[in-house]
N, C-alpha and C. Protein backbone atom coordinates (compact mmCIF):
# COMPACT_ATOMS: atom_id res chain seq x y z
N UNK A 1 -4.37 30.45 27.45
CA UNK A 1 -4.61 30.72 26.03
C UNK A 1 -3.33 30.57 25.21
N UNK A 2 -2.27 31.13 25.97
CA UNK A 2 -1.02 30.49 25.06
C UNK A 2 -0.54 29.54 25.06
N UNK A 3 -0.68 28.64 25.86
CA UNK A 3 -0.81 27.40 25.71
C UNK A 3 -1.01 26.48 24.34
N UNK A 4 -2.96 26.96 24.76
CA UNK A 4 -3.48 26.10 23.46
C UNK A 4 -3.00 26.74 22.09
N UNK A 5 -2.40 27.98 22.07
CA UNK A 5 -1.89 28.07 20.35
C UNK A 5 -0.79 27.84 20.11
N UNK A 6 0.30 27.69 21.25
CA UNK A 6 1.68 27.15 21.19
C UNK A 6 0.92 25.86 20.78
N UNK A 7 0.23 25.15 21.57
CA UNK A 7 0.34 23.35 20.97
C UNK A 7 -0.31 23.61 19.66
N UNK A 8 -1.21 24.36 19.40
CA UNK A 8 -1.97 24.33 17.90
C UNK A 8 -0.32 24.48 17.03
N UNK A 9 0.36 25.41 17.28
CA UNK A 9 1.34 25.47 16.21
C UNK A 9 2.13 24.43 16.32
N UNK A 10 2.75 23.74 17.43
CA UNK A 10 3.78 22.94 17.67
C UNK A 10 2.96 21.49 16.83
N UNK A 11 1.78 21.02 16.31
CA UNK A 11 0.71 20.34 15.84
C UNK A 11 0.83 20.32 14.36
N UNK A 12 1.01 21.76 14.31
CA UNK A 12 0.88 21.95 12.93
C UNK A 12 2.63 21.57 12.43
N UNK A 13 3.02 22.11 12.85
CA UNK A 13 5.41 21.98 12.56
C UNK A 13 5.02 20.32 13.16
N UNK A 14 4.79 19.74 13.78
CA UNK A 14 4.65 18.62 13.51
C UNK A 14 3.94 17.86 12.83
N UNK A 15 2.92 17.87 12.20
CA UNK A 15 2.55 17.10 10.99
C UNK A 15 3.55 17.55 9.75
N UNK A 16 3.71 18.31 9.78
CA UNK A 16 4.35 18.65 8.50
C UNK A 16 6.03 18.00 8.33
N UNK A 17 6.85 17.88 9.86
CA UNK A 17 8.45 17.19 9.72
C UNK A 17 7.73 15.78 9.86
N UNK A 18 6.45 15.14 10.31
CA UNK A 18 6.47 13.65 10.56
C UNK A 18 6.85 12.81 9.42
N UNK A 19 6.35 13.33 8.36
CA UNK A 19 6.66 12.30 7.44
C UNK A 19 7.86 11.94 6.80
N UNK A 20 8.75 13.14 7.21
CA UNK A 20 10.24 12.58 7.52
C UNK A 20 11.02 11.76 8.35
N UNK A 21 10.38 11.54 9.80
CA UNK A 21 11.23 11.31 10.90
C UNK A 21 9.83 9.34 10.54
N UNK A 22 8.96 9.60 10.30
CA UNK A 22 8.07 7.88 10.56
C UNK A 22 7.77 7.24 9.24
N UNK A 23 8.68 7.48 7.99
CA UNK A 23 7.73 6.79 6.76
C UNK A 23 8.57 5.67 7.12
N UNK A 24 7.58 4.49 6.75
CA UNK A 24 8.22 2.91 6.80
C UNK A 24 9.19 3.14 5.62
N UNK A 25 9.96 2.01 5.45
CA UNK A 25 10.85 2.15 4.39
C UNK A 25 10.31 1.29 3.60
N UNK A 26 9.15 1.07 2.34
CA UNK A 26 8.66 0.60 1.69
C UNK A 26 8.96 0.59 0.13
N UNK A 27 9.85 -0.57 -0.31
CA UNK A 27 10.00 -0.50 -1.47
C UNK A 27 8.65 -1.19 -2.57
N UNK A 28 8.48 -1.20 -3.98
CA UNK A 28 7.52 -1.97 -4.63
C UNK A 28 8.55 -2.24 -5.68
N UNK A 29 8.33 -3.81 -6.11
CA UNK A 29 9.14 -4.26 -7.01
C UNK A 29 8.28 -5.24 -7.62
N UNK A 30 8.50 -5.85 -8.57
CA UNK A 30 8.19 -6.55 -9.62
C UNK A 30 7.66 -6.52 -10.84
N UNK A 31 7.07 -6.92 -11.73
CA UNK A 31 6.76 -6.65 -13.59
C UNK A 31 5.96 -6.24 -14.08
N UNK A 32 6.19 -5.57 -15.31
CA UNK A 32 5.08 -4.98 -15.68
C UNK A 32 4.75 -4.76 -17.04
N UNK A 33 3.92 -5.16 -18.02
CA UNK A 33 3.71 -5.02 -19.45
C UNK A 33 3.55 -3.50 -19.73
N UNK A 34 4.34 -2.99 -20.51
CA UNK A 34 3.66 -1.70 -20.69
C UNK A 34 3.42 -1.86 -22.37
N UNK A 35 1.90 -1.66 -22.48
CA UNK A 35 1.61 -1.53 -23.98
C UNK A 35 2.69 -0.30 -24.98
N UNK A 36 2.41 -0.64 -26.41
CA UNK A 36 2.98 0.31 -26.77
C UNK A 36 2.34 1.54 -27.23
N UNK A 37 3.14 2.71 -27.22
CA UNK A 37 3.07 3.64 -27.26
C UNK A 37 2.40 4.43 -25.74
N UNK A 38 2.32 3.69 -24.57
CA UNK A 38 1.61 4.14 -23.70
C UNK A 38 2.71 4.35 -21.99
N UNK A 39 2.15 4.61 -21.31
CA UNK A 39 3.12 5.12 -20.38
C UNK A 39 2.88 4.30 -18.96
N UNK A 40 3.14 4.17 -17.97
CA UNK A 40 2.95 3.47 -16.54
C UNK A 40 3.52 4.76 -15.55
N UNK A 41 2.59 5.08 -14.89
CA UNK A 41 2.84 5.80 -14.11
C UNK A 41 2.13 5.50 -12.83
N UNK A 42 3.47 5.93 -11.90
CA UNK A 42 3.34 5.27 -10.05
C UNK A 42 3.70 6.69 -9.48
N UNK A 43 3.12 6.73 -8.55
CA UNK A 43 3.39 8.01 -7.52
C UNK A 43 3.13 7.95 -6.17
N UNK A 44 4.08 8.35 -5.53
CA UNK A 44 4.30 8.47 -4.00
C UNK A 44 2.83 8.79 -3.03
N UNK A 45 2.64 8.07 -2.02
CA UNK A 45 1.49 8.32 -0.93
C UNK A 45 1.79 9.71 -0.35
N UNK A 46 2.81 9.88 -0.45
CA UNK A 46 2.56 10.88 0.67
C UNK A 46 3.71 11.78 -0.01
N UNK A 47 3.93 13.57 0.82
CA UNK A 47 5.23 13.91 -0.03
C UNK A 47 6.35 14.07 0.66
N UNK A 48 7.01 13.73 -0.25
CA UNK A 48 8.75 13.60 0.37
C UNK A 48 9.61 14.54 -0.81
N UNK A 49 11.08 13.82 -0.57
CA UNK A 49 11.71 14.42 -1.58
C UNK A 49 13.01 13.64 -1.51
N UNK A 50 12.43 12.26 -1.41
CA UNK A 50 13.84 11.14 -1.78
C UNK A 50 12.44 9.94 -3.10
N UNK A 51 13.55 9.65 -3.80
CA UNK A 51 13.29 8.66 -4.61
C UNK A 51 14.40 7.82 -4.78
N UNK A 52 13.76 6.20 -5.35
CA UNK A 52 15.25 5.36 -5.31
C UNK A 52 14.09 4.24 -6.33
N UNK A 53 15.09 4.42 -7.83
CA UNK A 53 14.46 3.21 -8.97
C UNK A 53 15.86 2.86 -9.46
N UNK A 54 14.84 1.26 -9.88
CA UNK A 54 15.52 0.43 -10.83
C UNK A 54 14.66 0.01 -11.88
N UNK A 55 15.04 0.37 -13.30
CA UNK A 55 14.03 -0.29 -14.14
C UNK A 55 14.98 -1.23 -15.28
N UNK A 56 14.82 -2.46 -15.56
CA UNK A 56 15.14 -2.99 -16.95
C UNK A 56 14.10 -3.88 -17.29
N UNK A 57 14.62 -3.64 -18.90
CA UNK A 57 14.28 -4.19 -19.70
C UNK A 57 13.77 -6.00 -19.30
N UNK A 58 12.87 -6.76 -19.14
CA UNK A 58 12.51 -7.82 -19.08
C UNK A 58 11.74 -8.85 -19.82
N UNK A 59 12.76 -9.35 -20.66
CA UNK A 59 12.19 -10.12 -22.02
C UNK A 59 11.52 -11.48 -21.17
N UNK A 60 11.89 -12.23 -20.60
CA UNK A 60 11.01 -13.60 -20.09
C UNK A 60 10.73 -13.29 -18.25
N UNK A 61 9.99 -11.98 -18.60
CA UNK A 61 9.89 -12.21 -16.75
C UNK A 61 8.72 -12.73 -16.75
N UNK A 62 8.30 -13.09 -15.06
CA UNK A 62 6.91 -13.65 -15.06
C UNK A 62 6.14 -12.67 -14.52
N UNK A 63 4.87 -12.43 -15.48
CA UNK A 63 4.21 -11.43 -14.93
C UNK A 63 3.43 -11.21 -13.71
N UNK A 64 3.26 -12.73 -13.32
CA UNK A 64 2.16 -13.21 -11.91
C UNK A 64 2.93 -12.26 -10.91
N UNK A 65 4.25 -12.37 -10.72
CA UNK A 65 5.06 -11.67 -9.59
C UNK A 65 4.69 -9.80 -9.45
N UNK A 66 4.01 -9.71 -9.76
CA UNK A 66 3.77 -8.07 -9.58
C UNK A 66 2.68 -7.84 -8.45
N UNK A 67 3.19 -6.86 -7.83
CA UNK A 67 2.22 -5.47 -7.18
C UNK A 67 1.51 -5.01 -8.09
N UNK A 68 0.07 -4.90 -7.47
CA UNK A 68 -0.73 -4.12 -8.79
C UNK A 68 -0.61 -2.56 -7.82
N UNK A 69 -0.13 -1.68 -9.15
CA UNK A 69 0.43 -0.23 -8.34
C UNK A 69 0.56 0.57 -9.77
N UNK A 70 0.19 1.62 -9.74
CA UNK A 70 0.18 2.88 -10.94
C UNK A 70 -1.13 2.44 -11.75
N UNK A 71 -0.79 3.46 -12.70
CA UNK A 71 -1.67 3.28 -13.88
C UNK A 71 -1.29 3.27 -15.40
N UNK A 72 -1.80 2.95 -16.20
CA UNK A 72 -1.08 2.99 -18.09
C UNK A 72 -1.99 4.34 -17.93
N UNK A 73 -1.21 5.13 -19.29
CA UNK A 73 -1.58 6.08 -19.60
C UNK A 73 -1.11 6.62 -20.98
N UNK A 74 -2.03 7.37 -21.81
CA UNK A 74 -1.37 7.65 -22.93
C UNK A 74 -1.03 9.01 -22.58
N UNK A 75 0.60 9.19 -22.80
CA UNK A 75 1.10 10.43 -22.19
C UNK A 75 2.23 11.21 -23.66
N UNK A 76 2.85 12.27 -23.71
CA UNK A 76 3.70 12.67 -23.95
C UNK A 76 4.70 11.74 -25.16
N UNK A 77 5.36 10.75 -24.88
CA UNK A 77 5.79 10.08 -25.23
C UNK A 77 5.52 8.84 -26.07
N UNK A 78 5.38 8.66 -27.29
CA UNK A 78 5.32 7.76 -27.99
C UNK A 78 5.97 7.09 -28.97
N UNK A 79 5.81 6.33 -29.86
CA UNK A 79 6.64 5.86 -30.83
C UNK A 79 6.97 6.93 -31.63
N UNK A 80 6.89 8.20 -31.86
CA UNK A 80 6.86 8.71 -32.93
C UNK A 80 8.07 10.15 -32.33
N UNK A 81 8.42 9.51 -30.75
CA UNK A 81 8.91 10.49 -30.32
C UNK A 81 10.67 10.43 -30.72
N UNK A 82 10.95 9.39 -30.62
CA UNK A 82 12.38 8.91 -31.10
C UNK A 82 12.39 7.93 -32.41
N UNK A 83 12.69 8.87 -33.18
CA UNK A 83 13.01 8.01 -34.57
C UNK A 83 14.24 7.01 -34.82
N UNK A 84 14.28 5.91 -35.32
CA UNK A 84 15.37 4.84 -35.06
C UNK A 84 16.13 4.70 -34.38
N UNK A 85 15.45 4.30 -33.07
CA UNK A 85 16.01 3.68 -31.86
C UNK A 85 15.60 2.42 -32.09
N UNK A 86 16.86 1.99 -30.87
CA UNK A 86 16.42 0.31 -31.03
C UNK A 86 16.07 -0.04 -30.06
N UNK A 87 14.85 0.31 -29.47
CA UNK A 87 14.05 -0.26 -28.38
C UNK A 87 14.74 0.54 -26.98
N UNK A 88 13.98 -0.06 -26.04
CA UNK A 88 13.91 0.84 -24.43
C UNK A 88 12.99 1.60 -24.14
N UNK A 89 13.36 1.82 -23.27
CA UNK A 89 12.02 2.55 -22.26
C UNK A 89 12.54 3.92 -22.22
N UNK A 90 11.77 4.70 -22.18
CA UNK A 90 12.27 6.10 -21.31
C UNK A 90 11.49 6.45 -19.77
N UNK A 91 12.16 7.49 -18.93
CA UNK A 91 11.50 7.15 -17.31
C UNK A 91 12.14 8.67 -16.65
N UNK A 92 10.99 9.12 -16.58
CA UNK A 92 10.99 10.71 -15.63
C UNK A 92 10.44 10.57 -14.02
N UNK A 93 11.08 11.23 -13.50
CA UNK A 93 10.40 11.83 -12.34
C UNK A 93 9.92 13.46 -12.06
N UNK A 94 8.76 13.63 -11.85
CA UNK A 94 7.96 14.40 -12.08
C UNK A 94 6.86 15.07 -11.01
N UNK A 95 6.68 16.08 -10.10
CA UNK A 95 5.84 16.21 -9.27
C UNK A 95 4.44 15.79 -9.77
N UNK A 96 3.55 15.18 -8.97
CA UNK A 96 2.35 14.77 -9.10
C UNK A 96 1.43 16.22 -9.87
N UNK A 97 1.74 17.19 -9.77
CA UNK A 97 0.86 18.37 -10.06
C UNK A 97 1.44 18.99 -11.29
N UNK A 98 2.42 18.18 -12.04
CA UNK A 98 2.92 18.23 -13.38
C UNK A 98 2.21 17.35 -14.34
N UNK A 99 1.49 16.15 -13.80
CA UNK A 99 1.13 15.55 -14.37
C UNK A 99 0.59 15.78 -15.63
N UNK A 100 -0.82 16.20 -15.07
CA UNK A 100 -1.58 16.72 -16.18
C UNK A 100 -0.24 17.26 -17.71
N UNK A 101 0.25 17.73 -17.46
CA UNK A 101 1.13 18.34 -18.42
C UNK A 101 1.34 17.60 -19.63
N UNK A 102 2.03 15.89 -18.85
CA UNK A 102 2.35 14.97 -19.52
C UNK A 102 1.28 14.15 -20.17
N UNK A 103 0.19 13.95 -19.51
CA UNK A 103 -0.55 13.56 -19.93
C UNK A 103 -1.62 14.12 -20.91
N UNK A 104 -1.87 15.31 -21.00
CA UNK A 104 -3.35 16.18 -21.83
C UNK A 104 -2.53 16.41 -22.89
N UNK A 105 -1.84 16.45 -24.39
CA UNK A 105 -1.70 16.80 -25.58
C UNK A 105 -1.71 18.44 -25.69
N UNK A 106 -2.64 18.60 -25.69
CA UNK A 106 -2.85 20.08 -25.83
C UNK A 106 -1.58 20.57 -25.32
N UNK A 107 -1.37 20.26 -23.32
CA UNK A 107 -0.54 21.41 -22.83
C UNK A 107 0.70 20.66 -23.39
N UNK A 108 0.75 19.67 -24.10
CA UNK A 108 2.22 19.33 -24.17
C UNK A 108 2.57 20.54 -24.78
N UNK A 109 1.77 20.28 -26.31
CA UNK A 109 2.14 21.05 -27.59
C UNK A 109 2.22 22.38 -27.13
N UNK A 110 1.61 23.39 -26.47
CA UNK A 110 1.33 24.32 -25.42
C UNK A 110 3.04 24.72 -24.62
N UNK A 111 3.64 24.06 -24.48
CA UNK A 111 5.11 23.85 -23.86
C UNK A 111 6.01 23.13 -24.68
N UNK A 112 5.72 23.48 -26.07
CA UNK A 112 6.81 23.48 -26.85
C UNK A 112 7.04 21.73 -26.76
N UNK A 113 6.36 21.15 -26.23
CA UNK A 113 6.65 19.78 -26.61
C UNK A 113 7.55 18.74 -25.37
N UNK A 114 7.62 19.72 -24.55
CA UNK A 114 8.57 19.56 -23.26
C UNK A 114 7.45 19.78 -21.97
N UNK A 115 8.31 18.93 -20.77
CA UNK A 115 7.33 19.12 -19.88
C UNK A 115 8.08 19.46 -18.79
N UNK A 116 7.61 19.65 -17.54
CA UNK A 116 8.71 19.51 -16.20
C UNK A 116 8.66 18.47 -15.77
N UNK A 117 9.82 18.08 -15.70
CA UNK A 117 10.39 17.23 -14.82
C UNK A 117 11.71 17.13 -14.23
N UNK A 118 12.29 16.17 -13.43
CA UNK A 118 13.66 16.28 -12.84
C UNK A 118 14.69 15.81 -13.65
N UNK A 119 15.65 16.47 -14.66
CA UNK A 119 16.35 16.18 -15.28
C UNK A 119 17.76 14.67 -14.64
N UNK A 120 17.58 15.16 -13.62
CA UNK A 120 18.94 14.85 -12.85
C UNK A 120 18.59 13.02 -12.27
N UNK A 121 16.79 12.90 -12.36
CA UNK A 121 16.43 11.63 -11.97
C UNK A 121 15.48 10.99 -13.27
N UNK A 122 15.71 11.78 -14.52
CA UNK A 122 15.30 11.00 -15.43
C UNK A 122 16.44 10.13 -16.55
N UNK A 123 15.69 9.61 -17.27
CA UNK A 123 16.67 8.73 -18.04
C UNK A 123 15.64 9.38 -19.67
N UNK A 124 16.07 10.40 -20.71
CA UNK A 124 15.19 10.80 -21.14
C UNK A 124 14.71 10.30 -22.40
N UNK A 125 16.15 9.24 -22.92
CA UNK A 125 16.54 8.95 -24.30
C UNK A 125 16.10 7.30 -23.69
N UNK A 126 15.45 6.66 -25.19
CA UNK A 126 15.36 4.65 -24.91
C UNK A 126 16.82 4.46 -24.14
N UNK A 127 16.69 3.55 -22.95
CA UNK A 127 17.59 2.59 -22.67
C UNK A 127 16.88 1.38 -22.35
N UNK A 128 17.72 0.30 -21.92
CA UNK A 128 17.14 -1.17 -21.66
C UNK A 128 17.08 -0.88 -19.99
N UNK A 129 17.70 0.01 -19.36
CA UNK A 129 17.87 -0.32 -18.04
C UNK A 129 17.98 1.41 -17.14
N UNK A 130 17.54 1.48 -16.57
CA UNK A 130 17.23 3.20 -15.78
C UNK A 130 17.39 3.20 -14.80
N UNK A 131 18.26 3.69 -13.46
CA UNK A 131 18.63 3.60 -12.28
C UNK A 131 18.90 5.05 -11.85
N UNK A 132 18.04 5.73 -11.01
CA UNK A 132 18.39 6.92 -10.23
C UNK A 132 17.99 7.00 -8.90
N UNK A 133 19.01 7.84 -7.63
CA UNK A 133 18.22 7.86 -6.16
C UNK A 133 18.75 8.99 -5.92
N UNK A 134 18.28 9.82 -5.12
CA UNK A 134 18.58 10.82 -3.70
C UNK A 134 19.27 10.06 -3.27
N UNK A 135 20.47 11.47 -2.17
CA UNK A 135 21.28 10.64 -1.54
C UNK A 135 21.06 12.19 -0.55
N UNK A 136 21.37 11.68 0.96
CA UNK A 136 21.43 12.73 2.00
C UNK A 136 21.95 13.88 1.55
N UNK A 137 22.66 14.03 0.13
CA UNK A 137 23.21 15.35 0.13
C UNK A 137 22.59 16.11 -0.90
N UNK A 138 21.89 15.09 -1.75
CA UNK A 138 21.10 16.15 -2.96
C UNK A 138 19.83 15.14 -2.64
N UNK A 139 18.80 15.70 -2.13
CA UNK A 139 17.37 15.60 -2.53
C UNK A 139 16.47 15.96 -3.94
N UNK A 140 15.21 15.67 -3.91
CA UNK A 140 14.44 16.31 -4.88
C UNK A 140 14.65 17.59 -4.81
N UNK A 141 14.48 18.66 -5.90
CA UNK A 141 14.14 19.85 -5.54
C UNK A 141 12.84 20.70 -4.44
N UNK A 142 11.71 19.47 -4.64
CA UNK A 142 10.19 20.02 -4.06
C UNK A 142 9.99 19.29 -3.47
N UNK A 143 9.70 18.92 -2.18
CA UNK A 143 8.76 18.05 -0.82
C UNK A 143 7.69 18.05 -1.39
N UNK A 144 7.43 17.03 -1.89
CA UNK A 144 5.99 17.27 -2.88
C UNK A 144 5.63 15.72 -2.84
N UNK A 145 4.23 15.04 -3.41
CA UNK A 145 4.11 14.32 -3.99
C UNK A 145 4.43 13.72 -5.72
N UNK A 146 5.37 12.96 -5.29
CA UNK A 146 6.80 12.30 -6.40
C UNK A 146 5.74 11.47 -7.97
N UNK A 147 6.36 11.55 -8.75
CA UNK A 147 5.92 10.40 -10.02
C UNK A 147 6.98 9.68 -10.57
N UNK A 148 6.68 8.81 -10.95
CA UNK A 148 7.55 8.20 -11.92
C UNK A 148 6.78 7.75 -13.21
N UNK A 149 7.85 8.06 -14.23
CA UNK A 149 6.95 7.72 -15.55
C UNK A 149 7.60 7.11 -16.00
N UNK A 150 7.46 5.67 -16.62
CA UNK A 150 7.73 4.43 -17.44
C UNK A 150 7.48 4.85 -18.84
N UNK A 151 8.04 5.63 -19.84
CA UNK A 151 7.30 5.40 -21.43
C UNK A 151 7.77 4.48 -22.11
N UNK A 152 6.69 3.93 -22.96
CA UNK A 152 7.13 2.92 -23.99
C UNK A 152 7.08 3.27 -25.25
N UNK A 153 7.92 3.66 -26.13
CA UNK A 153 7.94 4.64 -27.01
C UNK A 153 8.36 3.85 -28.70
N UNK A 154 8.27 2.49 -28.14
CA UNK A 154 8.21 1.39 -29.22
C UNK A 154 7.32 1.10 -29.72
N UNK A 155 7.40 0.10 -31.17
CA UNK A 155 6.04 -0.28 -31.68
C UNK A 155 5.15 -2.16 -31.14
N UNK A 156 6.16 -1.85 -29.75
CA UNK A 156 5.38 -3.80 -29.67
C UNK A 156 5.21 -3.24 -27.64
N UNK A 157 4.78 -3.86 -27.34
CA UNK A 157 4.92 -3.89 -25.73
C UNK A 157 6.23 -4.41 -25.24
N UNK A 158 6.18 -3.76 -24.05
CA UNK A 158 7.66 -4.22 -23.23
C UNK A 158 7.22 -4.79 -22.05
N UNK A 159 8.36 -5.43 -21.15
CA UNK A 159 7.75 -5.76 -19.85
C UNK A 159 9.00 -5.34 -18.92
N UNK A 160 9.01 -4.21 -18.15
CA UNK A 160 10.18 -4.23 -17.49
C UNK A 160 9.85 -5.19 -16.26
N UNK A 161 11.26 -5.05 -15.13
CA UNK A 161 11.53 -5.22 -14.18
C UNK A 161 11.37 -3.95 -13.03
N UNK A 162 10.69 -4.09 -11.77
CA UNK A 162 10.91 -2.74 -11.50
C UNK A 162 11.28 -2.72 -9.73
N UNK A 163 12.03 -2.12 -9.22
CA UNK A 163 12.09 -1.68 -7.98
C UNK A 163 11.70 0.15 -7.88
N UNK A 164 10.86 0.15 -6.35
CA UNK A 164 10.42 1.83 -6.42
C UNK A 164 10.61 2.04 -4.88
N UNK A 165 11.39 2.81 -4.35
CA UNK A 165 11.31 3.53 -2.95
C UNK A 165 10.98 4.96 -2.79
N UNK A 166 10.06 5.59 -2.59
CA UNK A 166 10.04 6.92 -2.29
C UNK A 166 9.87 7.19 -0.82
N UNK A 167 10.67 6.05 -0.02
CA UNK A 167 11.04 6.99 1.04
C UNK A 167 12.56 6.25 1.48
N UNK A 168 13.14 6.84 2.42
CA UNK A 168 14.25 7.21 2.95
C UNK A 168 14.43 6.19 4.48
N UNK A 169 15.35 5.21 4.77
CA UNK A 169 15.80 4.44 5.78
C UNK A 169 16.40 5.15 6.63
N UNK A 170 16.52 6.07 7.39
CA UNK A 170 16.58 7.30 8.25
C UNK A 170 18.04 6.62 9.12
N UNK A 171 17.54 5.52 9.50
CA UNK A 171 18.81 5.14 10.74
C UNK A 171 19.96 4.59 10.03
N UNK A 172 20.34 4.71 8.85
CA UNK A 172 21.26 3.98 8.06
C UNK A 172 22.46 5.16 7.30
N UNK A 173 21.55 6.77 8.03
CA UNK A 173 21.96 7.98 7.44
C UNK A 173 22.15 9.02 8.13
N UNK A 174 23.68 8.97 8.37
CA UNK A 174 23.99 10.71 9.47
C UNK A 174 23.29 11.39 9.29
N UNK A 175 23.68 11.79 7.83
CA UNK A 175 23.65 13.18 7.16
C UNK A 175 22.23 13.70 7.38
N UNK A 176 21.37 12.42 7.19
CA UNK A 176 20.18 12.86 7.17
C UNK A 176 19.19 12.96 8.62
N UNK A 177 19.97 11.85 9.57
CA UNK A 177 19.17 12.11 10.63
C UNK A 177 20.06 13.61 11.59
N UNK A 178 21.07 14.09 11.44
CA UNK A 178 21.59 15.51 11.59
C UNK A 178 20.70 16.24 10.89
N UNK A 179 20.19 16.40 9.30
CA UNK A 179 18.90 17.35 8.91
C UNK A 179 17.86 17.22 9.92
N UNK A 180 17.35 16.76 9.93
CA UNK A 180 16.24 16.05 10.67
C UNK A 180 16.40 16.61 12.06
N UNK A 181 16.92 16.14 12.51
CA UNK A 181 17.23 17.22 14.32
C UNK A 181 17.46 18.46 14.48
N UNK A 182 18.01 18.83 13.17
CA UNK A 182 17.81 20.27 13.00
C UNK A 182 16.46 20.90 12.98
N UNK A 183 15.79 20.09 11.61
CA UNK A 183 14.58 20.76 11.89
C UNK A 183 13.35 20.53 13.34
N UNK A 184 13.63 19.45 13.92
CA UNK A 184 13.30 19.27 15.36
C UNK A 184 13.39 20.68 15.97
N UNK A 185 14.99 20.69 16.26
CA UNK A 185 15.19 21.89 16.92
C UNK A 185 14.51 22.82 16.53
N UNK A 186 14.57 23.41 15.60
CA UNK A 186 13.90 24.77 15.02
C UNK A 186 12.62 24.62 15.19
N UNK A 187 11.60 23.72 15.44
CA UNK A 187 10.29 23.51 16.07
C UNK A 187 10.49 24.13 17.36
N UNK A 188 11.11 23.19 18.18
CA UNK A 188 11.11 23.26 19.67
C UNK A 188 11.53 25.14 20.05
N UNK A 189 12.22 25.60 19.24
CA UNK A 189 12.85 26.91 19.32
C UNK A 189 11.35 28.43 19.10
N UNK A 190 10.57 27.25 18.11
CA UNK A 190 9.46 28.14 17.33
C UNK A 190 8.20 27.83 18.65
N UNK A 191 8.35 27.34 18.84
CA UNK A 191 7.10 26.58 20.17
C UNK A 191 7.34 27.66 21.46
N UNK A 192 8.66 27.17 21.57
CA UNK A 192 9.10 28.10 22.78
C UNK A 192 9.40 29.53 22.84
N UNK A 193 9.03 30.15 21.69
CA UNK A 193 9.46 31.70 21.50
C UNK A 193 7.89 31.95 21.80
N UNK A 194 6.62 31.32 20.89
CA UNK A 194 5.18 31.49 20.81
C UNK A 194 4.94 31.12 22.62
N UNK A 195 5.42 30.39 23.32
CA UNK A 195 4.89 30.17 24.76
C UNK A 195 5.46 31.52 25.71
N UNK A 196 6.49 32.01 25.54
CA UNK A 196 6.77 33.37 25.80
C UNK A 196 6.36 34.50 25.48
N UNK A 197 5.80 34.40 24.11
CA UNK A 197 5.12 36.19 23.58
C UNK A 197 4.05 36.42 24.28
């Protein structure tokens, strides 16, 4: 009998570190029209807590070259949000269960007009070009399922350029495959205390 609930638990601590130690390293890149005043939003399969973007500005890209991936959305952000700017995008990262926030009006206005998101991986003001990643030593704050939000907060459509990784190349990273064996260990430690009680 202790057996089968040591493996039930050792089952459970393992689904939960796998998706650290086996996500492919899958980036999505290429173009995308975003109407104006409207938003593009992409979010992670599964949850982690590494992200890695590139977004610019793309006046003659070709649009055929795209992944079809996210969705437009009228969110938070619109033309009316930055007064005389000269064009750009703005681009948050955001847990999937914030969403709603950004998206429904009500709760914007409801939160003062502000929403949650990751200060540290957004770009919040128009630029032409947006670049943020995790690095083995600062992660996301939440193991969660990740967003990214594209706004277009102009009065014509844009078309960026885009690269998206939300996961992590494991063998390319001490720091991180040392986390990682740690939490191994502390399984194997939790398994083997439950096969003794």
């Amino acid at each position: 009998m202790k057996s089968l609930k040591s493996l039930i638990i050792l089952a459970i601590l393992f689904i939960q570190i796998t998706p650290n130690l086996a996500i492919d390293f899958i980036e999505f890149f290429g173009t995308i029209e975003i109407p104006s005043d409207l938003s593009w939003i992409v979010c992670s399969e599964y949850r982690t807590s590494f992200i890695d973007f590139g977004l610019e500005l793309a006046k003659n890209a070709d649009l055929n070259n795209t992944q079809e991936m996210g969705m437009i959305v009228q969110g938070a952000v619109n033309s009316n949000t930055f007064i005389n700017h000269e064009g750009g995008i703005t681009a948050y990262v955001l847990r999937q269960s914030k969403l709603e926030q950004y998206t429904k009006s009500e709760l914007f206005e409801e939160s003062e007009g502000k929403f949650d998101n990751y200060p540290d991986y957004s770009c919040s003001s128009p630029v032409v070009s947006c670049g943020r990643h995790t690095t083995a030593r600062k992660f996301l704050p939440d193991y969660d399922y990740q967003c990214l939000i594209v706004a277009n907060p102009n009065y014509e459509p844009v078309v960026i350029a885009y690269n998206i990784n939300f996961s992590l190349l494991v063998e390319n990273d001490a720091n991180v495959k040392a986390r990682l064996s740690g939490e191994v260990i502390q399984i194997l430690i939790i398994c083997f205390m439950v096969i003794i009680m």
